[in-house]
N, C-alpha and C. Protein backbone atom coordinates (compact mmCIF):
# COMPACT_ATOMS: atom_id res chain seq x y z
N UNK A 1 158.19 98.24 89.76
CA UNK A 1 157.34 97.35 90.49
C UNK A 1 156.27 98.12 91.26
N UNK A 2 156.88 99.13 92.02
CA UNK A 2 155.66 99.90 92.34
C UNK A 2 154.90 100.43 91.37
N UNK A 3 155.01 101.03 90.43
CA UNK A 3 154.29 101.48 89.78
C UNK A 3 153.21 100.27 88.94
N UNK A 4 153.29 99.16 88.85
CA UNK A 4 152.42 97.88 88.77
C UNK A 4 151.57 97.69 90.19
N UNK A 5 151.94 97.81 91.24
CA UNK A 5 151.41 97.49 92.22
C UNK A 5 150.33 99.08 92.39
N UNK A 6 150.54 99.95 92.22
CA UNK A 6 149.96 100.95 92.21
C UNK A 6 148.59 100.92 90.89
N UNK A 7 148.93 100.45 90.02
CA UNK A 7 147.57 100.02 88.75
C UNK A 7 147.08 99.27 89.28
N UNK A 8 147.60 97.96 89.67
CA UNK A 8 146.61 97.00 90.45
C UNK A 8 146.04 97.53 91.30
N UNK A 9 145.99 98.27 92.46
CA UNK A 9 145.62 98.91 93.54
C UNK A 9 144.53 99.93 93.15
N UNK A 10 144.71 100.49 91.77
CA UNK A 10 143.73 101.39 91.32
C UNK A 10 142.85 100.46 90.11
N UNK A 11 142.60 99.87 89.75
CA UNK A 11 142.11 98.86 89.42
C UNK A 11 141.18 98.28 89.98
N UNK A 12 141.35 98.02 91.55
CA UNK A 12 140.52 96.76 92.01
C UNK A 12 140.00 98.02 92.57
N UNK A 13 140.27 99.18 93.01
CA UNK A 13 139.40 100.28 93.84
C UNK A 13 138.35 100.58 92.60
N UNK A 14 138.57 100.72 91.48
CA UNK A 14 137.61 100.80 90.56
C UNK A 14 136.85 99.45 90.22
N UNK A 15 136.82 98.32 90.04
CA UNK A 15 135.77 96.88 90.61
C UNK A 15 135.37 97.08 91.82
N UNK A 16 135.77 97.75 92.80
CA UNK A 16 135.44 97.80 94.05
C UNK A 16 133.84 98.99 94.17
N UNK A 17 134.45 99.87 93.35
CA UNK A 17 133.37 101.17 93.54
C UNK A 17 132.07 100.46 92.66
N UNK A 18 132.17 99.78 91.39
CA UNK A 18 131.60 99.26 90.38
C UNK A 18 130.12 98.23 91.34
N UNK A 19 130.95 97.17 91.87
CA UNK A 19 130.63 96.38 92.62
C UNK A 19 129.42 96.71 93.88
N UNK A 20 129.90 98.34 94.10
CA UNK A 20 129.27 98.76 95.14
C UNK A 20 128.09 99.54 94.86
N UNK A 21 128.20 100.24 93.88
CA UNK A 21 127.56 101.07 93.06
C UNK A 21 126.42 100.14 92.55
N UNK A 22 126.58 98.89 92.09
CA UNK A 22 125.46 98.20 91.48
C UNK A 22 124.61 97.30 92.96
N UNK A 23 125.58 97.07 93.74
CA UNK A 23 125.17 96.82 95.06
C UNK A 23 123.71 97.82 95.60
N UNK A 24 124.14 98.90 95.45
CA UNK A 24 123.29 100.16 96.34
C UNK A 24 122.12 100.27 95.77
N UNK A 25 122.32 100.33 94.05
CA UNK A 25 121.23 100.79 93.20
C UNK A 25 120.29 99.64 93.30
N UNK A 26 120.35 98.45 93.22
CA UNK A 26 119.83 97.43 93.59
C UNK A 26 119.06 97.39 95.16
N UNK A 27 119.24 98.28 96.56
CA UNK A 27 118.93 97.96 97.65
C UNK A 27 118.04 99.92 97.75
N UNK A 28 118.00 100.76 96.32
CA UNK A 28 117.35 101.92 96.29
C UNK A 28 115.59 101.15 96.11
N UNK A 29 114.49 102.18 97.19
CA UNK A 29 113.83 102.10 97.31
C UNK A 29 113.17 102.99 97.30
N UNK A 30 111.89 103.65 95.84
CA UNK A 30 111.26 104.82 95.83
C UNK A 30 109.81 105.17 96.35
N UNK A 31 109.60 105.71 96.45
CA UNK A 31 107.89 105.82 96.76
C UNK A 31 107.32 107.03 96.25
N UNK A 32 106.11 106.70 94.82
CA UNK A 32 105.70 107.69 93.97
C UNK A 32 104.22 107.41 94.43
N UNK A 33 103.74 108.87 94.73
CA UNK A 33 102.77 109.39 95.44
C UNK A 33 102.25 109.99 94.30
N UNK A 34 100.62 110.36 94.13
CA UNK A 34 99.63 110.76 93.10
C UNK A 34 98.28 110.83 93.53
N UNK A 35 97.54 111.42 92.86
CA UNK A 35 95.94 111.37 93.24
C UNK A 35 95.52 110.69 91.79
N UNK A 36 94.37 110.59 91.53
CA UNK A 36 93.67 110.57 90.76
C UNK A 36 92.12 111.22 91.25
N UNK A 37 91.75 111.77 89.83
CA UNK A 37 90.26 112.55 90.22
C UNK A 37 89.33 112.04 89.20
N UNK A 38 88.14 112.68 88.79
CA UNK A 38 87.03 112.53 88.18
C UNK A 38 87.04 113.78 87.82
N UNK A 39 87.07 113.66 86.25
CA UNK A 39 86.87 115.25 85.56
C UNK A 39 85.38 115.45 85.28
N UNK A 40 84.49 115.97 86.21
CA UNK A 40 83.68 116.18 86.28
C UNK A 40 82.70 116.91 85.33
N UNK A 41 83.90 117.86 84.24
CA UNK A 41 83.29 118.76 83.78
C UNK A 41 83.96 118.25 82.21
N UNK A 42 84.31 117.34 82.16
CA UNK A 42 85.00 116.78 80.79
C UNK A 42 85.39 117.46 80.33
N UNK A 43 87.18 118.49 81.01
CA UNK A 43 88.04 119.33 80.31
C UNK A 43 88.89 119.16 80.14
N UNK A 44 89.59 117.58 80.48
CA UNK A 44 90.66 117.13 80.59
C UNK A 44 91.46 118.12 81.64
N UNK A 45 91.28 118.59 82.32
CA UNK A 45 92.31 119.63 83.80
C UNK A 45 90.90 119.14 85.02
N UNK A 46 91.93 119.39 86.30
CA UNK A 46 91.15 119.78 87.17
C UNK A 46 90.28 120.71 87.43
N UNK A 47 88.84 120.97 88.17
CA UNK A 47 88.27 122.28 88.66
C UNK A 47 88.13 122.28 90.10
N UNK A 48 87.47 123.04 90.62
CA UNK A 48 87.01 122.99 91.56
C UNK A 48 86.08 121.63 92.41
N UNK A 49 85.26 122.08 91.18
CA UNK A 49 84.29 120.48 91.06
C UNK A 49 84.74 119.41 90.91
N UNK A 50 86.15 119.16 90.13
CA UNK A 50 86.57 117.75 90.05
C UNK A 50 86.44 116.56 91.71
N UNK A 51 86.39 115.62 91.51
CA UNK A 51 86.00 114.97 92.24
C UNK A 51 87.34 113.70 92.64
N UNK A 52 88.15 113.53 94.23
CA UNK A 52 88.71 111.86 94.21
C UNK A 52 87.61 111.17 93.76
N UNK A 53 89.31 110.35 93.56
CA UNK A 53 88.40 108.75 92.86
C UNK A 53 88.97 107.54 93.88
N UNK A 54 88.21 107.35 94.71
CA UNK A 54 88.25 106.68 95.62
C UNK A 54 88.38 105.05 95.11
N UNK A 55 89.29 104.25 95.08
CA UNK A 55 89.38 102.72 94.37
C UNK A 55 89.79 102.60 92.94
N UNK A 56 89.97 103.59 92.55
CA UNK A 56 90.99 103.80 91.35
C UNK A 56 92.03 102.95 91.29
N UNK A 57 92.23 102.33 90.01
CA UNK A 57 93.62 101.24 89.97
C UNK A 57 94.64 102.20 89.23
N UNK A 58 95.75 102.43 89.56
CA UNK A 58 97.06 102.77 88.23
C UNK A 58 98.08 101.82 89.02
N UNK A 59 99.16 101.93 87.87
CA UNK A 59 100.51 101.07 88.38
C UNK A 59 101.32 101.91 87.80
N UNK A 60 102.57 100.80 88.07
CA UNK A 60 103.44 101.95 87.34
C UNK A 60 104.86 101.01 86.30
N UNK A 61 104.88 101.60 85.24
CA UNK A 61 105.75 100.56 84.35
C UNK A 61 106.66 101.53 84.14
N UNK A 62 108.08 100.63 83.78
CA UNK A 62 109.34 101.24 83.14
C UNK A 62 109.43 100.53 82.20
N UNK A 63 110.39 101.00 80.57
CA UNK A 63 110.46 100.55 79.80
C UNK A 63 111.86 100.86 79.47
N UNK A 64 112.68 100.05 79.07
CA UNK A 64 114.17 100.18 78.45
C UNK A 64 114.40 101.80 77.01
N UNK A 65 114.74 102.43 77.93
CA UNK A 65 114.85 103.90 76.51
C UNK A 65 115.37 103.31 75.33
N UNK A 66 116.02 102.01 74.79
CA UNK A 66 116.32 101.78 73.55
C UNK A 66 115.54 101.35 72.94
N UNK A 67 115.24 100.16 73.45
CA UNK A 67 114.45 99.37 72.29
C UNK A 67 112.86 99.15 73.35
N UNK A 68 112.64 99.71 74.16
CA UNK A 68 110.94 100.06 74.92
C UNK A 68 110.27 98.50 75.84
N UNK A 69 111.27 97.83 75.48
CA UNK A 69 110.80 96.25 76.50
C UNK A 69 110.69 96.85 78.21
N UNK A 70 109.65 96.45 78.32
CA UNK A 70 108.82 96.51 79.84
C UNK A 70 110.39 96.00 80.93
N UNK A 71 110.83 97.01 82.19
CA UNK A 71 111.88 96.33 82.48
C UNK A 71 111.37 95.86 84.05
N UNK A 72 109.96 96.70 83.82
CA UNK A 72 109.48 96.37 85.90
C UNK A 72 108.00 96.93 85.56
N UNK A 73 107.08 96.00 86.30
CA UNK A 73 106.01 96.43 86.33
C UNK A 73 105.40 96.29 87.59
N UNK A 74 104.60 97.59 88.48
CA UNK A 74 104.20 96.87 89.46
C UNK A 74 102.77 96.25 89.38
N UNK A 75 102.43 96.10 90.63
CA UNK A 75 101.18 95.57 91.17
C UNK A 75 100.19 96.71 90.85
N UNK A 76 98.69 96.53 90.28
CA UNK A 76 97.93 97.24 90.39
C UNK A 76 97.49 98.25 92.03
N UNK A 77 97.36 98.93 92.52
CA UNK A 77 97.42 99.97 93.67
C UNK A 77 95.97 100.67 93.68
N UNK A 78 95.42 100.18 94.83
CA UNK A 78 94.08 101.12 94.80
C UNK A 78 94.16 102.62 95.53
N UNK A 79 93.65 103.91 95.03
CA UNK A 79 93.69 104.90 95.92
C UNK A 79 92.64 104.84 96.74
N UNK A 80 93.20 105.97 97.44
CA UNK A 80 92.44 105.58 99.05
C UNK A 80 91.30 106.62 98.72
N UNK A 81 90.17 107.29 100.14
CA UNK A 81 89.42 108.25 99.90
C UNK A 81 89.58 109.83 99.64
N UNK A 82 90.87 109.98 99.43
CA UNK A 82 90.66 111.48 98.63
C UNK A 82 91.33 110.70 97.60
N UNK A 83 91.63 109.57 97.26
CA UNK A 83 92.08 109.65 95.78
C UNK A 83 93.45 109.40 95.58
N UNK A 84 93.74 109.76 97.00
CA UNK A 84 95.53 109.10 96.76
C UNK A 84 96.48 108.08 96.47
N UNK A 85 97.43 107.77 96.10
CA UNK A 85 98.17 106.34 96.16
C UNK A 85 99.51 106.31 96.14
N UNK A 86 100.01 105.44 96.81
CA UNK A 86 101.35 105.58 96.99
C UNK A 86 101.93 104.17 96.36
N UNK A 87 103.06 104.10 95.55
CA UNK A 87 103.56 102.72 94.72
C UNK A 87 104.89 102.51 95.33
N UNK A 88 105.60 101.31 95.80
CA UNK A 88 106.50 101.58 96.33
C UNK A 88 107.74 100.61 94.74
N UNK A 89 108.66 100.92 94.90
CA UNK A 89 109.46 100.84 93.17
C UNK A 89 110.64 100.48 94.37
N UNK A 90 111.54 98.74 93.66
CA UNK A 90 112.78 98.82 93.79
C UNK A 90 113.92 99.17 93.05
N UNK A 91 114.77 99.56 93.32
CA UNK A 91 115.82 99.87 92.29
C UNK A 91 115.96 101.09 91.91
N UNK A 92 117.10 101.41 91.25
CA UNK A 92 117.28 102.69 90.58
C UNK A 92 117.40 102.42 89.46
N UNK A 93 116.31 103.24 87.98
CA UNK A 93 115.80 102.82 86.89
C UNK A 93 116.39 104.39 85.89
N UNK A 94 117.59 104.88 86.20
CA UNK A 94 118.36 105.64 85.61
C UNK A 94 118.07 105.46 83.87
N UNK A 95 118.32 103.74 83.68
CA UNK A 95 118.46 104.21 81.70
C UNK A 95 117.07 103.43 81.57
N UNK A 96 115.90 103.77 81.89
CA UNK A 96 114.79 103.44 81.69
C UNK A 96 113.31 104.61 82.15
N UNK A 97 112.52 104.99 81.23
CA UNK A 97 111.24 105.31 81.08
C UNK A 97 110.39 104.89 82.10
N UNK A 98 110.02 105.67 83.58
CA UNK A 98 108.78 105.25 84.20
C UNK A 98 107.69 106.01 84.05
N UNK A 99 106.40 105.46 84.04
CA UNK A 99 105.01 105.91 83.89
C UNK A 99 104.53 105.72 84.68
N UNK A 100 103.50 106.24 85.68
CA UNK A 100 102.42 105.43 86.38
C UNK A 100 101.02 105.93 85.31
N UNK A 101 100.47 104.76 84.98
CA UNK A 101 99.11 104.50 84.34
C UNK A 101 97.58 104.43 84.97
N UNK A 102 96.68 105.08 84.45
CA UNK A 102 95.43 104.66 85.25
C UNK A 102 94.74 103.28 84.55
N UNK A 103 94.75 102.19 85.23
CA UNK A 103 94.21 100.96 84.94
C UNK A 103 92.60 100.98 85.07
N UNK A 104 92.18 101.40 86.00
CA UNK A 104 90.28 100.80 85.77
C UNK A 104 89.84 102.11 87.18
N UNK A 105 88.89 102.44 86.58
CA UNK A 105 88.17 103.50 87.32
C UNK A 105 86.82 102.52 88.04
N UNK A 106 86.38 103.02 89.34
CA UNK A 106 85.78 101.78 90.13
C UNK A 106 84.00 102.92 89.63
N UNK A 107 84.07 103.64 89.04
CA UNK A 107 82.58 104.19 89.01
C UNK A 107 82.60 104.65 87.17
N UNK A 108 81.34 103.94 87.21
CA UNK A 108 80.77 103.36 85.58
C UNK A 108 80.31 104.97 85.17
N UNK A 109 79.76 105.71 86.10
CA UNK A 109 79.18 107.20 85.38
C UNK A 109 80.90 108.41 85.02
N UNK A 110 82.39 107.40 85.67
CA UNK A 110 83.30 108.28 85.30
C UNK A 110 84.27 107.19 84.97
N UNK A 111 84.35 106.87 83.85
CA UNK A 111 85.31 106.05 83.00
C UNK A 111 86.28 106.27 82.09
N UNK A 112 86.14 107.24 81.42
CA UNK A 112 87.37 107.28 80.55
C UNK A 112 88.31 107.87 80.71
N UNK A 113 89.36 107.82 80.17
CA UNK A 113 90.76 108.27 80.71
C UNK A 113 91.08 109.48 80.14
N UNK A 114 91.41 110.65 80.44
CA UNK A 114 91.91 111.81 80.05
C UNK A 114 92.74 111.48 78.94
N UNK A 115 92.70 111.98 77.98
CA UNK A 115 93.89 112.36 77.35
C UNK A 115 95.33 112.60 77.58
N UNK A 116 95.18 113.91 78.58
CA UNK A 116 96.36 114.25 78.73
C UNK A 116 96.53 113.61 80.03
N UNK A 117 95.68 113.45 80.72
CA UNK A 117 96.14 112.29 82.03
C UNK A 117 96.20 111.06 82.19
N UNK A 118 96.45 110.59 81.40
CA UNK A 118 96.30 109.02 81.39
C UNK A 118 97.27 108.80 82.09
N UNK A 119 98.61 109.13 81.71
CA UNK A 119 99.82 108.71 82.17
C UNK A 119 100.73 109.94 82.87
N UNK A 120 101.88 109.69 83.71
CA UNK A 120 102.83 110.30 83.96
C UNK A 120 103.83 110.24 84.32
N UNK A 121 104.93 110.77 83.60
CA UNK A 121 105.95 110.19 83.50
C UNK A 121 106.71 110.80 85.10
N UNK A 122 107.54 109.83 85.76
CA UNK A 122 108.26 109.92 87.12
C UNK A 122 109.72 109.62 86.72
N UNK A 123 110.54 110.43 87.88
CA UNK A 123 112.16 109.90 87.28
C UNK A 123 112.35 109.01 88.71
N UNK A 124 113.20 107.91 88.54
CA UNK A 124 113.27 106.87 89.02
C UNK A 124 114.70 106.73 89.20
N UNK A 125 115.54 107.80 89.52
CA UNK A 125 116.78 107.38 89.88
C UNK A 125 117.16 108.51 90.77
N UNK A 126 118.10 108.32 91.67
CA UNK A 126 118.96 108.89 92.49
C UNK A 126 120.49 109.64 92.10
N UNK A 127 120.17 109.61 90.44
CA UNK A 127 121.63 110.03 89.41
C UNK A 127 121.38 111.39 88.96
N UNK A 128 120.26 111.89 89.64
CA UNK A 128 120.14 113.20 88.65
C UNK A 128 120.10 114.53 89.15
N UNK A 129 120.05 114.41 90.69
CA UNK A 129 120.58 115.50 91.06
C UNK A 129 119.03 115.60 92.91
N UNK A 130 118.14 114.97 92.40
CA UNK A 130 116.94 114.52 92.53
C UNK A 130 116.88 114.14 93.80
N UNK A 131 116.88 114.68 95.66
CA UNK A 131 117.32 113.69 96.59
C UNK A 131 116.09 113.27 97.37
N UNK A 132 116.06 112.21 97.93
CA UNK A 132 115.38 111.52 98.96
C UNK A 132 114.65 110.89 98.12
N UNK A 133 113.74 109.77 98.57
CA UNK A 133 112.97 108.68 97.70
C UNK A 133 111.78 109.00 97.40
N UNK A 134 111.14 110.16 98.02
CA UNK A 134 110.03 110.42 97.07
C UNK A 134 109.82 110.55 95.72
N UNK A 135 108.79 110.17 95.12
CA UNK A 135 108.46 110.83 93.61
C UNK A 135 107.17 110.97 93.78
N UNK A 136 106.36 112.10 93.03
CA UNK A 136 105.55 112.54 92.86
C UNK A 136 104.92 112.82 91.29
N UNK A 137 104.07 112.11 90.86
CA UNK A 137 103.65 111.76 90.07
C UNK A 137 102.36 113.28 89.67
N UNK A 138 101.88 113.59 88.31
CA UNK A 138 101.04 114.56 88.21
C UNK A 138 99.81 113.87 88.37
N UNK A 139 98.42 114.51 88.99
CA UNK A 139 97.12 114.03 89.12
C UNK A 139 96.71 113.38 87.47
N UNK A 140 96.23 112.33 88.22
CA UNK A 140 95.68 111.53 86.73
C UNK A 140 94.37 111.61 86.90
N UNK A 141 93.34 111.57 85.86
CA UNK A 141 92.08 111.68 85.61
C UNK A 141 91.33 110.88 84.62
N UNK A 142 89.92 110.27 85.23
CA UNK A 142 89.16 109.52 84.27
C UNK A 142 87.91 110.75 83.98
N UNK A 143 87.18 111.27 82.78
CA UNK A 143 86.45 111.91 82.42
C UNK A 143 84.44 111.52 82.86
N UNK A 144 83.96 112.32 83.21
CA UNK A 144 82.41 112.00 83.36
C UNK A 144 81.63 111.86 82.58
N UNK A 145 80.81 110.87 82.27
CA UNK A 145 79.98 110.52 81.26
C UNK A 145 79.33 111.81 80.92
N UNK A 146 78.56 112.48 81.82
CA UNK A 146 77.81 113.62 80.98
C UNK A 146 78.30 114.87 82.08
N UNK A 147 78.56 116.31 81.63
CA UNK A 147 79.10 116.81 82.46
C UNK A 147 78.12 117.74 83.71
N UNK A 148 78.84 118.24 84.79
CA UNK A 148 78.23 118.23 85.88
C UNK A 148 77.28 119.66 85.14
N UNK A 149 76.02 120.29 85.89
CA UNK A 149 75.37 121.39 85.25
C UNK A 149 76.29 122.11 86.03
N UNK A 150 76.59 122.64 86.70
CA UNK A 150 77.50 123.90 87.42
C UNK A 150 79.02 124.19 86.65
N UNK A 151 79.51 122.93 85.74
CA UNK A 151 80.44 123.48 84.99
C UNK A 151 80.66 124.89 84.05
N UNK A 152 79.33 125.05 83.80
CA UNK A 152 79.47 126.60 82.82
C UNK A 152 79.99 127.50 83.32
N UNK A 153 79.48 127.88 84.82
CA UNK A 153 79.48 128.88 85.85
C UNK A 153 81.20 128.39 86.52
N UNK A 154 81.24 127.21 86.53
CA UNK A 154 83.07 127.28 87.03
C UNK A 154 84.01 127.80 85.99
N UNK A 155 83.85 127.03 84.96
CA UNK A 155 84.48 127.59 83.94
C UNK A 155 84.61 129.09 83.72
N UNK A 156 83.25 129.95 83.35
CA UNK A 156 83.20 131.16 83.51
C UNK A 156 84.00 131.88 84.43
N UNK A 157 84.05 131.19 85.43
CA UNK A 157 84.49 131.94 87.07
C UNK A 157 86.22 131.92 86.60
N UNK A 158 86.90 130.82 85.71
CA UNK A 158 88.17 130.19 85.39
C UNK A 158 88.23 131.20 83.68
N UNK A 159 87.90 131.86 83.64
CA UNK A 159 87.91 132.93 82.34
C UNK A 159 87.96 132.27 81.15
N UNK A 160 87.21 130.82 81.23
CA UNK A 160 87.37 130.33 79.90
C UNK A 160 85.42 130.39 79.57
N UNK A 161 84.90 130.47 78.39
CA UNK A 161 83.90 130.89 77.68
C UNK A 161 83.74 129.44 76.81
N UNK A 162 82.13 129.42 77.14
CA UNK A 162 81.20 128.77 76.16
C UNK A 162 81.43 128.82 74.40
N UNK A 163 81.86 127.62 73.66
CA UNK A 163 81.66 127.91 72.56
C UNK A 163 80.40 127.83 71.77
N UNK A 164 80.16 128.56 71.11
CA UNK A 164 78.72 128.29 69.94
C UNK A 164 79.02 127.71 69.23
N UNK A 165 78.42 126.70 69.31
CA UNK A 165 78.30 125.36 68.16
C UNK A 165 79.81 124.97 67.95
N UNK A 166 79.76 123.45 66.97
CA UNK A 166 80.81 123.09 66.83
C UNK A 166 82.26 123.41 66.46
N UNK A 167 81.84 124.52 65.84
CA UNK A 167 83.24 125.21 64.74
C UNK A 167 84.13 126.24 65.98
N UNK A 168 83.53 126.61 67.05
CA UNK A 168 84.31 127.00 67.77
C UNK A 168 84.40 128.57 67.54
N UNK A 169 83.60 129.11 66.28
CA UNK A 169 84.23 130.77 65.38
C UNK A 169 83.50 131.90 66.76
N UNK A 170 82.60 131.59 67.52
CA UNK A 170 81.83 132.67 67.83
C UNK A 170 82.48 132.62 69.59
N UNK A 171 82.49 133.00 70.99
CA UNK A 171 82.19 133.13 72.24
C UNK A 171 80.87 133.77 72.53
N UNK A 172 80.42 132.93 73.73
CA UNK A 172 79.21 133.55 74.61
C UNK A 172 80.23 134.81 75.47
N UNK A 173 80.03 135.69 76.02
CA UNK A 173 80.83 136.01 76.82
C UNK A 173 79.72 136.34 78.22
C-alpha cells in the first residue's frame, strides 16, 4: 500500500512540475534590442559612414521548426534616433524559429534591404543555458540608392580594394 501511495505521490509531483512549468513559460517576458542602419556605401556590412535609420519598421516573427506556420507575430516597432528598437515578446518560444525582419525603411534615397541583413535570427527561450530577458538581435540594414563618394577612401582605409570592371580579375591598389 505504501508503495501505491508513494507512485501516486510521485505522479501528481510530476503534473504538478508540468503544470508549473507551462504556467511560467507562459508569464516569460523577453526584450530583443537592435539597431538598424543605412548602408551607405552599398556593401552589405557596416562602415564608418553607415548611417541610423531613424523610423525604421522591423518586427519580429516565430515560426513552428516543423512544419514553419507563423506561431507569434509582433507589432510593427519604429526605431528611435540612433536607430534603435526594442520588441517586447511573450512567452518562451523554445521549439520555434524567431526572426526580427526589416519591414519599410522611412527614407526613399535608402530602401533596400541587405541581403545579409534583412533578417536575424534571436533565441527566444530561457531553456538553453541563455539568462535574463534580454535578446539582442544583429544590426539590420537597408542599402543606398547611389553610394556615398567617400566610400572608396573608407573602404581603402578597411584594406578592401577597388575592383576593375565587372569580372573582378584585376585590383586598383
Amino acid at each position: 500500500m505504501a508503495k501505491v501511495s508513494q507512485i501516486a505521490l510521485f505522479s501528481l509531483a510530476i503534473c504538478l512540475s508540468s503544470v508549473l512549468d507551462s504556467v511560467s513559460a507562459a508569464q516569460v517576458k523577453f526584450i530583443v534590442e537592435g539597431k538598424v542602419y543605412c548602408d551607405t556605401c552599398r556593401v552589405e556590412f557596416e562602415t564608418r559612414i553607415s548611417e541610423p535609420l531613424k523610423g525604421a519598421l522591423v518586427n519580429l516573427e516565430c515560426r513552428n521548426r516543423t512544419n514553419g506556420t507563423v506561431t507569434t507575430i509582433t507589432k510593427d516597432v519604429l526605431t528611435d534616433d540612433a536607430g534603435a528598437y526594442k520588441i517586447e515578446v511573450e512567452g518562451d518560444h523554445a521549439e520555434e524559429i524567431c526572426e526580427v525582419s526589416l519591414v519599410k525603411s522611412p527614407r526613399d534615397d535608402c530602401r533596400d534591404p541587405t541581403e545579409a541583413w534583412r533578417k536575424s535570427r534571436v533565441v527566444m527561450t530561457s531553456k538553453d543555458g541563455i539568462e535574463g530577458i534580454q535578446r539582442f538581435a544583429n544590426n539590420l540594414g537597408f542599402k543606398k540608392r547611389e553610394p556615398l563618394s567617400e566610400c572608396t577612401e573608407v573602404l581603402k582605409e578597411m584594406g578592401y580594394y577597388e575592383l576593375q570592371g565587372e569580372e573582378g580579375h584585376s585590383y586598383i591598389p
